[in-house]
Protein backbone atom coordinates (compact mmCIF):
# COMPACT_ATOMS: atom_id res chain seq x y z
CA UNK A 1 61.85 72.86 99.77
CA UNK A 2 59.94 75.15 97.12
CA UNK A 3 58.75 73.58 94.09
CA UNK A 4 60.75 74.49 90.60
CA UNK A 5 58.39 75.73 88.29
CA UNK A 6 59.79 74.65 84.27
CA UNK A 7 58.11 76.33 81.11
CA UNK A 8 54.96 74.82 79.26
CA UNK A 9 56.71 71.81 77.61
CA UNK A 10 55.45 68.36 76.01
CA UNK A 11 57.56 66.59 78.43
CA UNK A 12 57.24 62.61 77.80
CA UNK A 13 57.63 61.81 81.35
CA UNK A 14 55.97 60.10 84.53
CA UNK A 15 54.18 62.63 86.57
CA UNK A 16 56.62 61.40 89.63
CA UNK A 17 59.76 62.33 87.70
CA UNK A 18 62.74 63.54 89.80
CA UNK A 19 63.84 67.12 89.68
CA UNK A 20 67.10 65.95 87.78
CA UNK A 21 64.94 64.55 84.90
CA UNK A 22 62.32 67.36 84.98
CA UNK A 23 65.88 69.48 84.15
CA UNK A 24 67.56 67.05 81.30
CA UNK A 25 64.22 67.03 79.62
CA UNK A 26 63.67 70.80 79.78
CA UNK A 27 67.19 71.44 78.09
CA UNK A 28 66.92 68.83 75.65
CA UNK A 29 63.26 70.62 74.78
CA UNK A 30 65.23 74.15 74.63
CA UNK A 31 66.57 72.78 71.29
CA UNK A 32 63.24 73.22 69.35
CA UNK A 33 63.63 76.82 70.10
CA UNK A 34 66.29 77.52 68.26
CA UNK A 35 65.83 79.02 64.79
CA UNK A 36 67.29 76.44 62.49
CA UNK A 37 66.87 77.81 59.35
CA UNK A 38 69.36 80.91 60.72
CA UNK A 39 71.92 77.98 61.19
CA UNK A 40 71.58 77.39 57.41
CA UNK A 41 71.83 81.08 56.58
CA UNK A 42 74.81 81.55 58.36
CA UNK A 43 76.57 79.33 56.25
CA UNK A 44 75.36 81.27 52.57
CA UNK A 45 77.26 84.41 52.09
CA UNK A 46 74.51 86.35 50.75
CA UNK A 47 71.71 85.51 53.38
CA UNK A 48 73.81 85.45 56.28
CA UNK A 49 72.42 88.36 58.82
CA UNK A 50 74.95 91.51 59.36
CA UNK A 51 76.02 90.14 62.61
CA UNK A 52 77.63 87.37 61.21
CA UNK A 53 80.00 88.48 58.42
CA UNK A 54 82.99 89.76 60.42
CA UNK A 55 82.69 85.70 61.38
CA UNK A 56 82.97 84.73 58.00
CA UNK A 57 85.64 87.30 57.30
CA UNK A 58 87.59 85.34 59.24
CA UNK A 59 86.89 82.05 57.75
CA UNK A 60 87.01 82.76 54.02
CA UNK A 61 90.60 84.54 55.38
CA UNK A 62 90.15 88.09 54.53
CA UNK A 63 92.90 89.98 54.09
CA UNK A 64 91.51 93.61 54.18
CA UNK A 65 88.58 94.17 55.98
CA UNK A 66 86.57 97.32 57.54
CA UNK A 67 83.74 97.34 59.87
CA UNK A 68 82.71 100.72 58.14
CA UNK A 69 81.52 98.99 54.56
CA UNK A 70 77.90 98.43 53.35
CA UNK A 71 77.16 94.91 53.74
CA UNK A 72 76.88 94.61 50.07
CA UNK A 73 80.64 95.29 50.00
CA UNK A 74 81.46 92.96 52.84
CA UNK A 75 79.42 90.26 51.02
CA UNK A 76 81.12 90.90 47.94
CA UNK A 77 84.67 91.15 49.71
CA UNK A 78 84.37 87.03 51.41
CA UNK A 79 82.94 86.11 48.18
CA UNK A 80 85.83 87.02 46.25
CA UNK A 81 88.09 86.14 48.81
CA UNK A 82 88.58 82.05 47.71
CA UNK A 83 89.31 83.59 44.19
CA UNK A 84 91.91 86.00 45.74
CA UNK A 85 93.49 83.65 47.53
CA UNK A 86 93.73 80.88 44.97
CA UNK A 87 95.52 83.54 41.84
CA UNK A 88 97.52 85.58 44.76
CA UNK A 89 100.93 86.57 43.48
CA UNK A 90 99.59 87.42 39.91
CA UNK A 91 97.97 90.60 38.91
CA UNK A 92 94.42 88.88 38.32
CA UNK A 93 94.02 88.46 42.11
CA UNK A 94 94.61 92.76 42.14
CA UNK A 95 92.08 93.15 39.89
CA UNK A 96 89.57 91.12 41.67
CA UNK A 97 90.29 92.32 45.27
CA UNK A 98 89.91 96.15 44.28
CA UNK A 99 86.88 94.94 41.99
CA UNK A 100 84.68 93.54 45.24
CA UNK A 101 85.76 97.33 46.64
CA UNK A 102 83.60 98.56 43.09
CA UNK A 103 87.04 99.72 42.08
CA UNK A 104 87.70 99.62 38.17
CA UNK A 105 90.81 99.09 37.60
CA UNK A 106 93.39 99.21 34.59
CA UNK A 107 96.77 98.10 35.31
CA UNK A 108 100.13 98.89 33.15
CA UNK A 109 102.89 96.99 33.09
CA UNK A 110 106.29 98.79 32.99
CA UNK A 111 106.99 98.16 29.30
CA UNK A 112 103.45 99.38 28.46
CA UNK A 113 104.25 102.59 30.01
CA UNK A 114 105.24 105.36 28.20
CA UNK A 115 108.00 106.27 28.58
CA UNK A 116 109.11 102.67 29.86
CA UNK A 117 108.81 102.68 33.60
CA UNK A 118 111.44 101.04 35.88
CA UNK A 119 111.70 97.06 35.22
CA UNK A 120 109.37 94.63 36.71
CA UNK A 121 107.07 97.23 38.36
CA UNK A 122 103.37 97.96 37.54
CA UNK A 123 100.78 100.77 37.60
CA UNK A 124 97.62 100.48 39.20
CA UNK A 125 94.78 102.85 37.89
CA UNK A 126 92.16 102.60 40.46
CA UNK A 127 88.52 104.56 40.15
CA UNK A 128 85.98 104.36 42.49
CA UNK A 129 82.31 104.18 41.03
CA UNK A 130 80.77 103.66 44.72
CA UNK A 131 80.47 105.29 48.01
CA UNK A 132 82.12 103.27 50.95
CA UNK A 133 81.62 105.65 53.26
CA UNK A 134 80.17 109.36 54.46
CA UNK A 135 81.38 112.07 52.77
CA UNK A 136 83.68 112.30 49.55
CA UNK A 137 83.64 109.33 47.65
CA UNK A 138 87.43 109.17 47.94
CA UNK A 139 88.86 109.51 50.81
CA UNK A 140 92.06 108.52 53.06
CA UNK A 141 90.49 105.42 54.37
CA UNK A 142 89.44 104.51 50.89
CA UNK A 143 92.93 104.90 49.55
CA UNK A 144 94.02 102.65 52.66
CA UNK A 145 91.44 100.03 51.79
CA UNK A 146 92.49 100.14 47.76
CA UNK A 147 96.17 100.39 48.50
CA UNK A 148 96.38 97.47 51.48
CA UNK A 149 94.43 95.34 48.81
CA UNK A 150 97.13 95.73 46.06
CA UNK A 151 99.76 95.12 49.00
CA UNK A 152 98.24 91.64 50.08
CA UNK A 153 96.95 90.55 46.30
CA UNK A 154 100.39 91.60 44.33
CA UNK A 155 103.52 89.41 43.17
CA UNK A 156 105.75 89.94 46.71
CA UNK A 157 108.62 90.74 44.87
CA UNK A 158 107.37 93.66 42.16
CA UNK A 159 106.86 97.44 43.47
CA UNK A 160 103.59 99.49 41.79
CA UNK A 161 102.86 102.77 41.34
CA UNK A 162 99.11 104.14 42.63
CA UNK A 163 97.08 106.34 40.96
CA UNK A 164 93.36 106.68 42.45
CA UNK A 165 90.50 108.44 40.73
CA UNK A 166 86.49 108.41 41.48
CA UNK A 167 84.30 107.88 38.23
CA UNK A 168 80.61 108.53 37.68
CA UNK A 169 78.35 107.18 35.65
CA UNK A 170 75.27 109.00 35.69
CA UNK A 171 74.27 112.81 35.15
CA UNK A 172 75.02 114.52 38.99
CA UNK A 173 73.69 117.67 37.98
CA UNK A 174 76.05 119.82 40.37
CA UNK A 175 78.80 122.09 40.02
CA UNK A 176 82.23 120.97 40.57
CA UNK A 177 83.11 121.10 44.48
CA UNK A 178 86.77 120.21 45.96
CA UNK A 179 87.51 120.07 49.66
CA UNK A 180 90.76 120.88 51.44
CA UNK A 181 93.64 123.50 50.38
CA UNK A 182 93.99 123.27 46.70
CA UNK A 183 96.64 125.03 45.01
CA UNK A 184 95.20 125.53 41.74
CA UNK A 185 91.47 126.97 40.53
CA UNK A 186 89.98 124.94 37.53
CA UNK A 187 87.74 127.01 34.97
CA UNK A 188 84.64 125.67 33.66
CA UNK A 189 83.78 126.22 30.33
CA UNK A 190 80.06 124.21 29.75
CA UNK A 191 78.74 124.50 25.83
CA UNK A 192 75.38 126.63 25.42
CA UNK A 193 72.01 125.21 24.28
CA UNK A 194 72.42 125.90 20.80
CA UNK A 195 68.33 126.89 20.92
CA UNK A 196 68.08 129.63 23.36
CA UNK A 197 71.92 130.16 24.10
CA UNK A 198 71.65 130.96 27.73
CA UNK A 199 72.99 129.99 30.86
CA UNK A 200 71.48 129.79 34.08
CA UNK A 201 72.71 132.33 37.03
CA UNK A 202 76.19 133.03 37.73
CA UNK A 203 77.30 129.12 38.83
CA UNK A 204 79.07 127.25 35.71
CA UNK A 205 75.57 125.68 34.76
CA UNK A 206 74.83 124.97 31.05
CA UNK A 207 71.79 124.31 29.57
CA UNK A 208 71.30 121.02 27.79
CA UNK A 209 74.03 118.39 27.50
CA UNK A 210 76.97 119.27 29.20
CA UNK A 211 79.90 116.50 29.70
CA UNK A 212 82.90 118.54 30.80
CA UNK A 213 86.10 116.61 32.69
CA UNK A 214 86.89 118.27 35.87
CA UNK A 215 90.77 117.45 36.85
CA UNK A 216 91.56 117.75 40.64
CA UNK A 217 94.97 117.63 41.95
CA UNK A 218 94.92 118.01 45.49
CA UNK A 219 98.13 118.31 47.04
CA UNK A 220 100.47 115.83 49.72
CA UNK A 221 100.72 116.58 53.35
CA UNK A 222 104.60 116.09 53.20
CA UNK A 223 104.78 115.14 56.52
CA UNK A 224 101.88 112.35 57.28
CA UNK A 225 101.65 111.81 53.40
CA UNK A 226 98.30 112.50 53.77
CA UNK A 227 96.13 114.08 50.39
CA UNK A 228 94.32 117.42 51.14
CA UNK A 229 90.93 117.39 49.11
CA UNK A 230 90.06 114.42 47.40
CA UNK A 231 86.23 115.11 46.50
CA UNK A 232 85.49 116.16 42.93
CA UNK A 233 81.75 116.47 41.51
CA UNK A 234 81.26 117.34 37.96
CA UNK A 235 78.35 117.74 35.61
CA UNK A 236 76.98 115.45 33.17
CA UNK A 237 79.53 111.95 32.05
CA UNK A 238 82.36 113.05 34.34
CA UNK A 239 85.19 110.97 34.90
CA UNK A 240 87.72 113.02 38.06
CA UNK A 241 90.89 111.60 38.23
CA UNK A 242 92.72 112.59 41.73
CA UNK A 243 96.45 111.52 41.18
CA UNK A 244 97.89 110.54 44.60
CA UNK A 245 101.89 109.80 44.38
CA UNK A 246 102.38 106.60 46.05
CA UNK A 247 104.79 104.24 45.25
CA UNK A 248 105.43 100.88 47.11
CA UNK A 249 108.96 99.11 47.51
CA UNK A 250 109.30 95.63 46.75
């Protein structure tokens, strides 16, 4: 019978120990290799390594979750779950959902609306101020992500109206850009240094401080629903609104 050959371990044991106890000791011993201070990480939301969040997704009870998001967002998403959870059914729990998405949010209740929307509904002004994923800060799956959040977070029995926008808060510096077929063509008209009175090239560029508002209203697939061209870039302190029609049911 060949010998078994174990690893380099203190083993507290005769040197005529059986096979069987050469075995118990040697998995007992694997215990010390185990990285215990990972165990304690697992359990703190923000140290917890990437692998691990999806698992405590699904303990703090998650209601919207994507594989796709920074882990900052996915940290901040569990966190405010408990808080979500505990204020569902009231129009707090909407605000904090979307808020862990770095989604500002104002919402208007139908008698604030003007004129007076239909009774017991809501609007929900969402902007974006962060980048979730490639490409245009809004985008479909965004939109998903803000408008599956409303659905989980909201009073069950009161229908909302949706209207999604991306806001930036620093100088960008670029001229305005839209994707997909839009119907309409947006002039920009930037003020001129009032020193030298130039402008640069032929692009809408303005010397010193511009802060124009770029609208974008990309149009509705009437078919999937889908929007067509949902990025908007502006110069200087731009706020783009994108207005997507969506309205829930109760």
């Amino acid at each position: 019978m060949s010998e078994i050959i174990y690893p380099d371990r203190d083993f507290v044991l005769p040197g005529d120990a059986t096979p069987l106890e050469l075995a118990i000791a040697d998995t007992d011993a694997r215990l010390d290799d185990i990285d215990m201070d990972e165990i304690r990480r697992v359990r703190v939301i923000a140290e917890a390594p990437a692998a691990y969040l999806k698992h405590l997704a699904w303990e703090k009870s998650v209601d919207v979750w994507d594989p796709l998001w920074p882990d900052d967002i996915k940290r901040a998403v569990i966190e405010a779950a408990p808080i979500v959870h505990t204020h569902k059914g009231k129009l707090y729990a909407v605000r904090v959902a979307l808020a862990a998405l770095k989604v500002d949010t104002t919402i208007i209740q139908w008698w604030e609306e003007v004129p007076r929307g239909p009774a017991y509904t809501f609007l929900v002004k969402a902007y974006a101020r962060a980048r979730l994923y490639d490409g245009p800060v809004l985008n479909d799956r965004l939109i998903r992500a803000i408008f599956s959040s409303i659905m989980r977070a909201k009073p069950l029995s009161r229908a909302f109206g949706l209207v999604v926008g991306a806001t930036f808060p620093r100088p960008l510096g670029l001229a305005p850009v839209a994707l997909g077929k839009i119907a309409s063509r947006k002039a920009l008209h930037p003020r001129l240094d009032a020193k030298s009175g130039r402008t640069l090239g032929l692009a809408p560029i303005a010397l010193g401080k511009v802060a124009p508002r770029v609208a974008l209203h990309p149009t509705l697939d009437a078919c999937s629903g889908r929007t067509l061209g949902l990025a908007g870039i502006g110069l200087g302190l731009t706020r783009v609104r994108a207005p997507i029609l969506l309205r829930s049911t109760p």
